[in-house]
Each structure stands twice: as structure tokens, then as C-alpha cells.
N, C-alpha and C. Protein backbone atom coordinates (compact mmCIF):
# COMPACT_ATOMS: atom_id res chain seq x y z
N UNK A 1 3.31 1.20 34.72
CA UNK A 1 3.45 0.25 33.63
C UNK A 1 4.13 0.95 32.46
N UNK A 2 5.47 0.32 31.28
CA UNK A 2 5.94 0.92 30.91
C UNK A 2 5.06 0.32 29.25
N UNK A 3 4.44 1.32 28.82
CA UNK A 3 4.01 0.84 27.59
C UNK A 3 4.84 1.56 26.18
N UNK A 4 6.03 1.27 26.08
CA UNK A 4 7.33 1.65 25.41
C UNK A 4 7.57 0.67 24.54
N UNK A 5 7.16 0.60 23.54
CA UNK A 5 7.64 -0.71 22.48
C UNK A 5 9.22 -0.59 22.87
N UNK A 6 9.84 -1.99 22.51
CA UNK A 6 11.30 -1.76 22.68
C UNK A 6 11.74 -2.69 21.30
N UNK A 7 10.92 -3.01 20.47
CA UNK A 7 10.91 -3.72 19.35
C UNK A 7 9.73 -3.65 18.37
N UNK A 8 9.96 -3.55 17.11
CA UNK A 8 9.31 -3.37 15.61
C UNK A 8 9.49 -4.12 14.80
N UNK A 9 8.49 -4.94 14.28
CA UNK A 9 9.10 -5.12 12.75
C UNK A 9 7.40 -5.06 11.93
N UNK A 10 7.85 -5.43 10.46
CA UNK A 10 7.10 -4.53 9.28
C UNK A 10 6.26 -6.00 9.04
N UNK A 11 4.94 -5.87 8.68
CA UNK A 11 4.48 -6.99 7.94
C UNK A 11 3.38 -6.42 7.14
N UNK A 12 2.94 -7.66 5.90
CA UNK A 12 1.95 -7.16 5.04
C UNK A 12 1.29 -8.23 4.14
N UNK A 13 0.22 -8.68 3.76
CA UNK A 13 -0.86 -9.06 3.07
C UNK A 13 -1.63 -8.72 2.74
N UNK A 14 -2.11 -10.26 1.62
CA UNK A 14 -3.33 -9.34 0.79
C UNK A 14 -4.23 -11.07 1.10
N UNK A 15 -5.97 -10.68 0.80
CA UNK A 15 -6.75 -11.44 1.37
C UNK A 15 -7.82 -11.34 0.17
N UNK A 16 -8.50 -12.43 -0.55
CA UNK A 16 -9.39 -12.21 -1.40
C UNK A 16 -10.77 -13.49 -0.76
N UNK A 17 -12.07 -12.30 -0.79
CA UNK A 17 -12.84 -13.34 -0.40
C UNK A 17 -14.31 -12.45 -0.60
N UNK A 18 -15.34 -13.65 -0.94
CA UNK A 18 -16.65 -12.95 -0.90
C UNK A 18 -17.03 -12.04 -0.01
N UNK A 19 -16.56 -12.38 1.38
CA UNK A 19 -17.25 -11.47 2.17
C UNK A 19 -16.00 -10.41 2.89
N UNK A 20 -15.99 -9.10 3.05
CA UNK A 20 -14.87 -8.14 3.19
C UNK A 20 -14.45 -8.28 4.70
N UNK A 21 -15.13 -8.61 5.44
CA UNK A 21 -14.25 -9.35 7.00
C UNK A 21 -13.26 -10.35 6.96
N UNK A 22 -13.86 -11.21 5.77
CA UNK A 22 -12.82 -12.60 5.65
C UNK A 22 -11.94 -12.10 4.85
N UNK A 23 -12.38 -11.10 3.63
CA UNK A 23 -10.64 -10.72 3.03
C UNK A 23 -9.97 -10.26 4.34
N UNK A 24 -10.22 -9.17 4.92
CA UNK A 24 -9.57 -8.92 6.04
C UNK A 24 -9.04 -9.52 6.64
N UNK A 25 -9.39 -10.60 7.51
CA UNK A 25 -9.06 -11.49 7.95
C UNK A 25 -7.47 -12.48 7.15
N UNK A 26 -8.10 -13.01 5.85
CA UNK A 26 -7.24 -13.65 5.16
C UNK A 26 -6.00 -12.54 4.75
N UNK A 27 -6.05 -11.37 4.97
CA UNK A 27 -4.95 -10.64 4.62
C UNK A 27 -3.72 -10.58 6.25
N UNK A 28 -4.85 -10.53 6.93
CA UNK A 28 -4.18 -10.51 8.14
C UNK A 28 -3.01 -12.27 8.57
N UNK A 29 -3.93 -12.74 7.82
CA UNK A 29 -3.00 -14.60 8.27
C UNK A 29 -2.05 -14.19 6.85
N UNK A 30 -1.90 -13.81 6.02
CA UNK A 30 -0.60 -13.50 4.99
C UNK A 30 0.10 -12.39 5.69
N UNK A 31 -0.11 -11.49 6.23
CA UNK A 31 1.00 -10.94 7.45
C UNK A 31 1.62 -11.56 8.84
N UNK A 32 0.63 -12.74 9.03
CA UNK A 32 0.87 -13.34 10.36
C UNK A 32 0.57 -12.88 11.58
N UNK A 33 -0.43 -12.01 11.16
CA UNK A 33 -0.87 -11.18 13.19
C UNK A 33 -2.41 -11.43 13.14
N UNK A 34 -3.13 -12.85 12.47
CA UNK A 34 -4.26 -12.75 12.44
C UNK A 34 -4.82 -13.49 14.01
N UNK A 35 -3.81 -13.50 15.14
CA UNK A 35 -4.26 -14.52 15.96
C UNK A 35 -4.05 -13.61 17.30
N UNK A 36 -3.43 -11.94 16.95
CA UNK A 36 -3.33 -10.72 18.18
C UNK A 36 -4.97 -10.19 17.59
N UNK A 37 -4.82 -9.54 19.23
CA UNK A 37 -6.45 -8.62 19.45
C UNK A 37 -5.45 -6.81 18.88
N UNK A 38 -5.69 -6.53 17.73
CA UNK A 38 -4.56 -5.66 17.88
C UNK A 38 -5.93 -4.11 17.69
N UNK A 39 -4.38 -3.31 18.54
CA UNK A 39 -5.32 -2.02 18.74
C UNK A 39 -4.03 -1.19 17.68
N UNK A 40 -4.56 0.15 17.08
CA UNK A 40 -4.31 0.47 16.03
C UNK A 40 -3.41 2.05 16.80
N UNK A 41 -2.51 2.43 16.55
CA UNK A 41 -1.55 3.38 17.36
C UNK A 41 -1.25 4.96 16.45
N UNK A 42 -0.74 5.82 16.72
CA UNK A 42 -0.49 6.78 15.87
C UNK A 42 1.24 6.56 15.56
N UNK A 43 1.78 7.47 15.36
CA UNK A 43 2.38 7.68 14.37
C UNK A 43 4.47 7.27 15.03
N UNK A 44 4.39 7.35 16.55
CA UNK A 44 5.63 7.77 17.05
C UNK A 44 6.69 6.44 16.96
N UNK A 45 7.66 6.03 16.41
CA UNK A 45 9.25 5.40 16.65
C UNK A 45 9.46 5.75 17.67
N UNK A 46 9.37 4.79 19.03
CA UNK A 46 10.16 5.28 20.21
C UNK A 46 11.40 5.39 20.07
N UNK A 47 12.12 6.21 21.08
CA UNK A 47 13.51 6.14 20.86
C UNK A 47 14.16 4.60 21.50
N UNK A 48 15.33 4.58 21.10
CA UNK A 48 16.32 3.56 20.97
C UNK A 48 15.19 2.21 20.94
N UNK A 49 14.05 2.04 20.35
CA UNK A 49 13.49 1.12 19.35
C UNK A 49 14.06 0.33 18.45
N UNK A 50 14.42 -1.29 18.77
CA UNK A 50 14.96 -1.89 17.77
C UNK A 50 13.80 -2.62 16.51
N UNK A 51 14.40 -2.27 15.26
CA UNK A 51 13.45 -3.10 14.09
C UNK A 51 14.44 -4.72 13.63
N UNK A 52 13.68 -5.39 14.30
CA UNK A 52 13.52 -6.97 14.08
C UNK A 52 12.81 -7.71 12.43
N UNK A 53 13.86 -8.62 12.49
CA UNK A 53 12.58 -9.07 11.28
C UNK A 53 11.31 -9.55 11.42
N UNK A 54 10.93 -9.94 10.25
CA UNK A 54 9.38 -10.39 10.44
C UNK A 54 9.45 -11.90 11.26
N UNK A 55 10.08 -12.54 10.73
CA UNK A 55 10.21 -13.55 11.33
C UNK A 55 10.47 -13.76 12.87
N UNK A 56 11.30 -13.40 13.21
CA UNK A 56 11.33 -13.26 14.56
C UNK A 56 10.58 -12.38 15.66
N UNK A 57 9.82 -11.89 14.87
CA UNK A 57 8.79 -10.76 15.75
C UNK A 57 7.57 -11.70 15.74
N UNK A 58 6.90 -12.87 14.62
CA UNK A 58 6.05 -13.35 14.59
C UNK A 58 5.98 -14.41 15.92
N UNK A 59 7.45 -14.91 15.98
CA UNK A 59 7.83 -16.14 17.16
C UNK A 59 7.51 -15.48 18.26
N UNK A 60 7.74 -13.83 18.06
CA UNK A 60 7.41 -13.57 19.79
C UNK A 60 5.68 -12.64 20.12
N UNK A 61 4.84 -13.14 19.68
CA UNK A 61 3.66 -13.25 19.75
C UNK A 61 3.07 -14.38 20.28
N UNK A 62 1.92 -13.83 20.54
CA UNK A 62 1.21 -15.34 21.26
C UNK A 62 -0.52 -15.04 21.15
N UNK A 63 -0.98 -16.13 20.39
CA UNK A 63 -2.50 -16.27 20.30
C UNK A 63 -3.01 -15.67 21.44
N UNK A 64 -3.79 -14.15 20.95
CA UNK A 64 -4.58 -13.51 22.07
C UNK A 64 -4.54 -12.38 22.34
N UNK A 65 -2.89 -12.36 22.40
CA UNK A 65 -2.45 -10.98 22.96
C UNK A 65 -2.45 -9.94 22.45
N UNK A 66 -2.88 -8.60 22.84
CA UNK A 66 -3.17 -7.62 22.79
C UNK A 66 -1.52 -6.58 22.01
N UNK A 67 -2.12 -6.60 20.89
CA UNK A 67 -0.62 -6.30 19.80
C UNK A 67 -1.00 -4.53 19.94
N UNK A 68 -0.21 -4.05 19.47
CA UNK A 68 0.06 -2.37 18.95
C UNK A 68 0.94 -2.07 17.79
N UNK A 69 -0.14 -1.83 16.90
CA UNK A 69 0.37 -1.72 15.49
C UNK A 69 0.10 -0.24 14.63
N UNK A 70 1.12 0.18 14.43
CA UNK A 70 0.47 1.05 13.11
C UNK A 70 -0.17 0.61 11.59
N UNK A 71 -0.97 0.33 11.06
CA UNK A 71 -2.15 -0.21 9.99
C UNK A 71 -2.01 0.68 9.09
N UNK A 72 -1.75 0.31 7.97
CA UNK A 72 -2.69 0.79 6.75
C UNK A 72 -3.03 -0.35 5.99
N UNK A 73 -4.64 0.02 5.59
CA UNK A 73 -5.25 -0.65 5.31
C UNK A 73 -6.25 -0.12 4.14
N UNK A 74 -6.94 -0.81 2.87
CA UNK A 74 -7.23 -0.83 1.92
C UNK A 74 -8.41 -1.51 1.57
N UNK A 75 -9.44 -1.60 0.97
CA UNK A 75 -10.29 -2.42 0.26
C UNK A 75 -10.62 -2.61 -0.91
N UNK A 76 -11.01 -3.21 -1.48
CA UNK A 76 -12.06 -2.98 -2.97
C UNK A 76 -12.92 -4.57 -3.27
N UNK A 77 -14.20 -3.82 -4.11
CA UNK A 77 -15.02 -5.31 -4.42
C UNK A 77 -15.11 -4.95 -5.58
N UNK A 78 -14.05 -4.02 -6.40
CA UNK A 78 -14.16 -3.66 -8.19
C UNK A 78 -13.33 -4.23 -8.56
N UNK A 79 -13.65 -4.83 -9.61
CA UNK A 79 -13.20 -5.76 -10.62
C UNK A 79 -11.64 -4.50 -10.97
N UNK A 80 -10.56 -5.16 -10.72
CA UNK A 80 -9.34 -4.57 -11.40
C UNK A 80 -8.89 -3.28 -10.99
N UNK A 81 -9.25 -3.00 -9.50
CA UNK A 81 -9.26 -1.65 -9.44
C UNK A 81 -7.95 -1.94 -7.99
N UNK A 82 -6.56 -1.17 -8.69
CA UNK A 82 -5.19 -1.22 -8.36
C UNK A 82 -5.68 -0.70 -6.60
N UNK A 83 -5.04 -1.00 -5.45
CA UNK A 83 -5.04 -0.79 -4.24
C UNK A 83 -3.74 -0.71 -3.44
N UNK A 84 -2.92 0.01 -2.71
CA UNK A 84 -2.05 -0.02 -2.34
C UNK A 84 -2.48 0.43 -0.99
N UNK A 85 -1.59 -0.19 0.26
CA UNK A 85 -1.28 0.23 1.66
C UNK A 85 0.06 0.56 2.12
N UNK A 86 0.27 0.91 2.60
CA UNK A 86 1.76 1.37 2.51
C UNK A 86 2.10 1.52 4.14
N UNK A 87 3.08 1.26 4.71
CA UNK A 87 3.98 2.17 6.00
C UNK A 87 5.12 2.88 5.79
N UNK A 88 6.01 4.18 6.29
CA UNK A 88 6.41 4.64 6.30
C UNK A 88 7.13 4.38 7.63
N UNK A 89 9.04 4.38 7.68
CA UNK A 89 9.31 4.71 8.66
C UNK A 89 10.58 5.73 8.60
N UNK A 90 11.05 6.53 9.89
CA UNK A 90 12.20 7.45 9.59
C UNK A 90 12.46 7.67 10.77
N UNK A 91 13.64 7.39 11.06
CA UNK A 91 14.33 6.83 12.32
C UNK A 91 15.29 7.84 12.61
N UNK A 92 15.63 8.78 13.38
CA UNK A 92 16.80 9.93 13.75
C UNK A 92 18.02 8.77 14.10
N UNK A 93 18.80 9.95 13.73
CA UNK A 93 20.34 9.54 13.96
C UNK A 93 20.53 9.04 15.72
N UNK A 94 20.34 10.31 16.03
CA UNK A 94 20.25 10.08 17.99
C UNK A 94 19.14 9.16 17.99
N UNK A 95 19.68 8.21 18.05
CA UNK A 95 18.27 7.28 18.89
C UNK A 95 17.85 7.04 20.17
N UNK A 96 17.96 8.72 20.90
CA UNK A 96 17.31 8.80 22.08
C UNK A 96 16.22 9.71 21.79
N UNK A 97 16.10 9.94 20.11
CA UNK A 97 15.10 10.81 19.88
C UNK A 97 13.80 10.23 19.21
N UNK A 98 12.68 10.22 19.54
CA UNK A 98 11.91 9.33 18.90
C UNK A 98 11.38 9.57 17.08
N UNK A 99 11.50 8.85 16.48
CA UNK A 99 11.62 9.25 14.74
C UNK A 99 9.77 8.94 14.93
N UNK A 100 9.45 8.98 13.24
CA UNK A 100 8.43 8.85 12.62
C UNK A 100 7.67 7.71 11.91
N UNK A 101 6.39 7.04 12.06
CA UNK A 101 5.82 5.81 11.17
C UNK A 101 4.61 6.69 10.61
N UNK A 102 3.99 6.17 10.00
CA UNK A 102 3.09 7.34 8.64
C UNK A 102 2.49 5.80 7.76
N UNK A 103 1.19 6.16 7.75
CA UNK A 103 0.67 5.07 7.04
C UNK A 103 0.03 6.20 6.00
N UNK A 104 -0.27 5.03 4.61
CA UNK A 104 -1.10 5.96 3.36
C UNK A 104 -1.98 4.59 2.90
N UNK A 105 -2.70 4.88 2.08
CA UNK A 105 -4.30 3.77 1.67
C UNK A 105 -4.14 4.91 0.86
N UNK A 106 -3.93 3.54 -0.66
CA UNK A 106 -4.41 4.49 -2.21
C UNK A 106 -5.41 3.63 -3.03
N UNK A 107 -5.63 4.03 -3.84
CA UNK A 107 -6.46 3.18 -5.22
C UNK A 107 -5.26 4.15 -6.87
N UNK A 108 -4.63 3.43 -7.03
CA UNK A 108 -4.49 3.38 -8.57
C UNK A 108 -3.10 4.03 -8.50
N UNK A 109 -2.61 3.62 -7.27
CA UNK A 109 -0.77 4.17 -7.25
C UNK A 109 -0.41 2.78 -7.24
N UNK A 110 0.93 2.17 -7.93
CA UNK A 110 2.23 1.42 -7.96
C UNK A 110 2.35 1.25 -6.42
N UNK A 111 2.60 0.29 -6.30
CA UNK A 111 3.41 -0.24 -4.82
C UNK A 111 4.33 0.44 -4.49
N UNK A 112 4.90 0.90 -5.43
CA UNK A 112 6.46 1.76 -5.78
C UNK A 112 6.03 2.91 -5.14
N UNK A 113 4.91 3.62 -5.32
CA UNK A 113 4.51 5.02 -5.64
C UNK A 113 4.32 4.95 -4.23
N UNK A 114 3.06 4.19 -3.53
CA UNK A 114 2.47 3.97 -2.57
C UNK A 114 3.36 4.35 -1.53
N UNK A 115 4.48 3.61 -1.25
CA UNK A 115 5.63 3.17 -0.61
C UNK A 115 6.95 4.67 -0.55
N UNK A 116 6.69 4.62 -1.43
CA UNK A 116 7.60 6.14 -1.38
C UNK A 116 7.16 7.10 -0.72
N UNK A 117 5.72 7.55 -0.82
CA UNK A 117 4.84 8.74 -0.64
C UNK A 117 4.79 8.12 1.09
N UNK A 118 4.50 6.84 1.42
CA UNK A 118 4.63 6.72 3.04
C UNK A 118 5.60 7.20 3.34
N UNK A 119 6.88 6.92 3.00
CA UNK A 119 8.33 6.59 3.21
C UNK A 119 8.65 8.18 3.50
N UNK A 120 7.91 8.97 2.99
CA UNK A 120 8.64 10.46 1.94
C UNK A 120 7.36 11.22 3.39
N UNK A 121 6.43 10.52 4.00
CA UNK A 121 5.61 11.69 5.18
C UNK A 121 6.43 11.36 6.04
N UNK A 122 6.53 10.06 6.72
CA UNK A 122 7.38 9.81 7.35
C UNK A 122 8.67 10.60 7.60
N UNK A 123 9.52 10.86 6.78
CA UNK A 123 10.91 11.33 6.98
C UNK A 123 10.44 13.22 6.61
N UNK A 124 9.33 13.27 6.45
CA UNK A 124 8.63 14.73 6.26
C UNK A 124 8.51 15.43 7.81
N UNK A 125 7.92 14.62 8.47
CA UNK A 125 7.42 14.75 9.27
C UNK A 125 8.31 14.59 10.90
N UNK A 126 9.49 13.87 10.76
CA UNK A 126 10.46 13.78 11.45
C UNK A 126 11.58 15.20 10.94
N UNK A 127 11.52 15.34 9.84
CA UNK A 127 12.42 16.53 9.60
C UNK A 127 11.80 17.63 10.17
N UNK A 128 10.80 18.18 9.95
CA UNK A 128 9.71 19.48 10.51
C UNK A 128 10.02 19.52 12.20
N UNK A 129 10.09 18.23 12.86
CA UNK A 129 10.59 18.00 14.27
C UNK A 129 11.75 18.20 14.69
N UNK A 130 12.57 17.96 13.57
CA UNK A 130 14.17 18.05 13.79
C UNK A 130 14.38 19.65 13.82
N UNK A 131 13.71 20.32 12.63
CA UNK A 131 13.94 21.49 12.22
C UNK A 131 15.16 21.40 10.90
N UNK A 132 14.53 20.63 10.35
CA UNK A 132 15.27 20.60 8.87
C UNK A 132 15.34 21.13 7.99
N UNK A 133 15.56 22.32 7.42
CA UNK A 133 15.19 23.08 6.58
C UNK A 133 15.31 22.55 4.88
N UNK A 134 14.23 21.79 4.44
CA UNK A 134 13.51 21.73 2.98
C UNK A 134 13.05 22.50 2.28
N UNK A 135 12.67 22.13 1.29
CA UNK A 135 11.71 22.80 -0.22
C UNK A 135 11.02 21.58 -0.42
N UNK A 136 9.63 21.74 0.64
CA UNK A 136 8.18 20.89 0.32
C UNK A 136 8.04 20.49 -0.98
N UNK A 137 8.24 21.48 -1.76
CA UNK A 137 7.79 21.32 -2.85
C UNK A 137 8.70 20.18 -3.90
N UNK A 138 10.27 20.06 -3.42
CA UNK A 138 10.87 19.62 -4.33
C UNK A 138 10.67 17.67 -4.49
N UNK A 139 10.93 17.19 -5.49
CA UNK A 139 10.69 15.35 -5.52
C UNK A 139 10.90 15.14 -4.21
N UNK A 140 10.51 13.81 -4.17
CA UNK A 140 10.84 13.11 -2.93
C UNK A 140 12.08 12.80 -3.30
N UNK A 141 13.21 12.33 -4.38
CA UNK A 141 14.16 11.61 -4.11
C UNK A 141 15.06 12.78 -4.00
N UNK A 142 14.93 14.18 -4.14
CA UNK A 142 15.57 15.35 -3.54
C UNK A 142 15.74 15.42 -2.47
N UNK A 143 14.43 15.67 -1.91
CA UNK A 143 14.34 15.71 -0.13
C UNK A 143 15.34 14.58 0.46
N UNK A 144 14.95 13.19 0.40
CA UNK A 144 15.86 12.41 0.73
C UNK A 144 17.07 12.35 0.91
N UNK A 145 17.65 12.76 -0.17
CA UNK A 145 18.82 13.36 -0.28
C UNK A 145 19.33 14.13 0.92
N UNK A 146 18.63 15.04 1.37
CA UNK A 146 18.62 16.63 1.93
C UNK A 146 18.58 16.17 3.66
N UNK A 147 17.55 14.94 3.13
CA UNK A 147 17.93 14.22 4.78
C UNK A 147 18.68 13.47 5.01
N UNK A 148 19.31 12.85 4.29
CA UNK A 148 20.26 11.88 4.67
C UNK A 148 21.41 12.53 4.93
N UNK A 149 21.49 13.71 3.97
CA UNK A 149 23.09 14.36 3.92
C UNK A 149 22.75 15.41 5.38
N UNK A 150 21.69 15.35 5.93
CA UNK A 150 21.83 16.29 7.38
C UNK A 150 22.16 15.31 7.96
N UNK A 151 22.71 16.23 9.50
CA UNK A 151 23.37 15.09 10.25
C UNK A 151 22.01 14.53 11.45
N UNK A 152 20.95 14.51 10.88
CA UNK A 152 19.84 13.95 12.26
C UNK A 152 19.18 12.48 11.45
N UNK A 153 18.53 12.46 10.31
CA UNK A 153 18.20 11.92 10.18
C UNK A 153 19.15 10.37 9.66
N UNK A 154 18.58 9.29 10.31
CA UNK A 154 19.59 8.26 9.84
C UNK A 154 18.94 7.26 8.81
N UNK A 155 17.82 7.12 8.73
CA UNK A 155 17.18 5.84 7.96
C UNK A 155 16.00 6.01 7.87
N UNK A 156 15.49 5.83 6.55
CA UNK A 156 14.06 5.94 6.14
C UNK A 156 13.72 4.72 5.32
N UNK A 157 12.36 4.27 5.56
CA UNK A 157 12.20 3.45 4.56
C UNK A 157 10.71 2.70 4.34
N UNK A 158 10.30 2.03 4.08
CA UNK A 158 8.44 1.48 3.62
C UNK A 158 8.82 0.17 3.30
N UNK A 159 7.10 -0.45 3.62
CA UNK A 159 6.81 -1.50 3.18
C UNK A 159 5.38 -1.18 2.56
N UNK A 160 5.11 -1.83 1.68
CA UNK A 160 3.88 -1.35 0.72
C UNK A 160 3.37 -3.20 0.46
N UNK A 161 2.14 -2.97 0.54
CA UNK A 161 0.98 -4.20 -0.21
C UNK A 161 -0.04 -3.71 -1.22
N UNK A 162 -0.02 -4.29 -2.48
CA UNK A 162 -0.60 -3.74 -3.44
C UNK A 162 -1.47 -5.32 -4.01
N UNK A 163 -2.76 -4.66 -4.90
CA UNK A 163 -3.09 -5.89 -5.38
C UNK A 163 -4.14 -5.10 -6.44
N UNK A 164 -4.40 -5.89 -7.33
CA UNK A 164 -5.87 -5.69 -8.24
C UNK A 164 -7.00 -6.20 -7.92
N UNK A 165 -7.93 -5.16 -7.77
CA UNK A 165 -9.15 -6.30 -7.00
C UNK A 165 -9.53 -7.25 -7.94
N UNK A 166 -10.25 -8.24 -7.19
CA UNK A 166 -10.68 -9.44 -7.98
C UNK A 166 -11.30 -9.40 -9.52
N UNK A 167 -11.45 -10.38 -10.62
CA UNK A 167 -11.51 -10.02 -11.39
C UNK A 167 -13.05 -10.57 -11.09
N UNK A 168 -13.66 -11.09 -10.59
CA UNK A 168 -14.98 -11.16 -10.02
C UNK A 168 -15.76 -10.64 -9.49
N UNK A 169 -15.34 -9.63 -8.17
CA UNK A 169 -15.73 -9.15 -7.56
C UNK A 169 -15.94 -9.07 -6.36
N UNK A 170 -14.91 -10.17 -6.18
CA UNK A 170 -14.72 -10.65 -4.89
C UNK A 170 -14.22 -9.37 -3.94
N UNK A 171 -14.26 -9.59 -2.21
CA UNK A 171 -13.24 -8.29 -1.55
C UNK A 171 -11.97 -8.73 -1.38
N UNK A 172 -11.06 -7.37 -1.86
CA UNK A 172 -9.75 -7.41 -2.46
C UNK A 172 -9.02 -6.55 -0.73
N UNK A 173 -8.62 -6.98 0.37
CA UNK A 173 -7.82 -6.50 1.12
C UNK A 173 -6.37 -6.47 0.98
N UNK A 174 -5.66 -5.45 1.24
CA UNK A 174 -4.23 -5.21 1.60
C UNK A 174 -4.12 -4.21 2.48
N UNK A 175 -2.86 -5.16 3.48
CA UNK A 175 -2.68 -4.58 4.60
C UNK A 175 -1.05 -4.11 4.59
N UNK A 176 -0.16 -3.50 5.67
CA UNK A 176 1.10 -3.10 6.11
C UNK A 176 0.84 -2.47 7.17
N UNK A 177 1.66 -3.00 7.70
CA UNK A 177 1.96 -2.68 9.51
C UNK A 177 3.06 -2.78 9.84
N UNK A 178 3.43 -1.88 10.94
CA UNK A 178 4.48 -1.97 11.83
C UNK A 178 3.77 -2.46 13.34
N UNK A 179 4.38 -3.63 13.62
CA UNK A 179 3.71 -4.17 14.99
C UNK A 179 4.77 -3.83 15.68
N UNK A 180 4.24 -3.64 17.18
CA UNK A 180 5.22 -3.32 18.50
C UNK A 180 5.15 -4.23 19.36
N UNK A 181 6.32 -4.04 19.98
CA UNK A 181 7.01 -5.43 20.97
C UNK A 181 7.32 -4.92 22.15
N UNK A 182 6.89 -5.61 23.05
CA UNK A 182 7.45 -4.56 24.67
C UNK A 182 8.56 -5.43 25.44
């Protein structure tokens, strides 16, 4: 059996509700995968993996089925307290080589921030594979740089869900995923 995604795409919601299953839940129907049994995957971009939009990845699902997603995922029941989920992806040039997905779960980073810092392990973590020679230490919009202008890496990039928890106290979920398609 070939269990090889041969298709990706990115989705994300946020879910507010008294009880923290149903935010969950309600975050999951604002991404649209609240109706897969989904099991939760590590980190690998197969090679020659195509990324689809959301839309058309949702059409090819079906109530039931057993999804494979990379998750990040988030909570809070504090009044105003910032939450971000984030995915990360970073895709090699050769796309017979398999690139990188990288999830992060913050409290009190920017969507912006959230999203970068996925975006920025992701293409971290595919470079270290490539054998890219960096300075860890320098910004992320350096590094980037450093990968794009090598000749392996081809495309990096995030989707981030952010929210303030309720001003009640309600549970505050946000989700981002990369779901897989066989």
C-alpha cells in the first residue's frame, strides 16, 4: 500500500465555545476538516508533492475518511489572552527531494510572528538536510535570503490562526494544518 500523499493544501480556524471540545470542534468546521477521522503526522513534504488550494482539497474529502494532517493547535479560557498556531512549509528545488512542514502553538506572538517562526523551522530544518551553510543566529529575513539565493531550496512559506481569547471566558481554539491527499 502506497501511503505517499501526492497532494497538500493549508487550512485554518478559530472556534469559541463554553466547552473546549466544541471550540475544537467549531474551529475545525472554520477549516473544513471537521467531518475526517484525522490522525496527526510529523514533519516530512513528500517529494514531487503537489500544494492545491483549500478549496479544492476540501471537494476531495469525504465524511469519515481517515485524513493525515500536520496540526498545530492552541487553546485558551483567559479572557484576552493573544494565541497563535501556525504551519510552516519549505519545499526543495529538486522535487524528488522531500522538503519540510514544522508546526509552532504560541500565546502572545502576532500571527505575523507566529507564522514566520513556523515558516523560518521549516526552511531551518530542510537547509541542515540540504547542508546549507547558515548563521543560526542571524534574523529570519537574513536566513531566507541565504536560502533562496542557494540553489536547493525553492519555496517557503506559513499559514498562521490567531485569536484573543474570549472576553468571557469562553474556550478560545485556533487551528492550521496541512492536510494530505493520496
Amino acid at each position: 500500500m502506497d501511503l505517499i500523499p501526492k497532494q497538500i493544501f493549508f487550512t485554518k480556524g478559530v472556534g469559541i465555545h463554553k466547552d473546549r471540545l466544541a471550540s475544537f470542534e467549531l474551529a475545525l468546521r472554520k477549516a473544513g476538516i471537521e467531518k475526517c477521522n484525522l490522525v496527526y503526522v510529523s514533519s516530512i513534504f513528500p517529494p514531487n508533492c503537489k500544494i492545491i488550494s483549500k478549496s479544492k482539497g476540501l471537494q476531495l474529502i469525504k465524511p469519515g475518511q481517515i485524513t493525515f494532517c500536520v496540526m498545530a493547535r492552541s487553546d485558551t479560557n483567559e479572557p484576552n489572552r493573544l494565541i497563535s498556531s501556525a504551519v510552516g512549509l519549505a519545499v526543495p528545488k529538486d522535487r524528488e527531494h522531500y522538503g519540510y512542514i514544522s508546526e509552532h502553538h504560541s500565546c502572545g506572538e502576532t500571527a505575523r510572528k507566529a507564522g514566520d517562526y513556523a515558516e523560518d523551522l521549516a526552511a531551518t530544518m530542510l537547509a541542515t538536510t540540504l547542508g546549507i551553510a547558515f548563521d543560526p543566529d542571524e534574523a529570519w529575513d537574513s536566513r531566507k535570503q541565504v536560502y533562496k539565493a542557494s540553489k536547493y531550496i525553492f519555496k517557503s512559506t506559513n499559514i498562521c490562526q490567531s485569536a484573543e481569547g474570549d472576553k468571557f471566558g469562553k474556550w478560545t481554539t485556533v487551528i492550521a494544518a496541512v492536510v494530505m491527499l493520496f
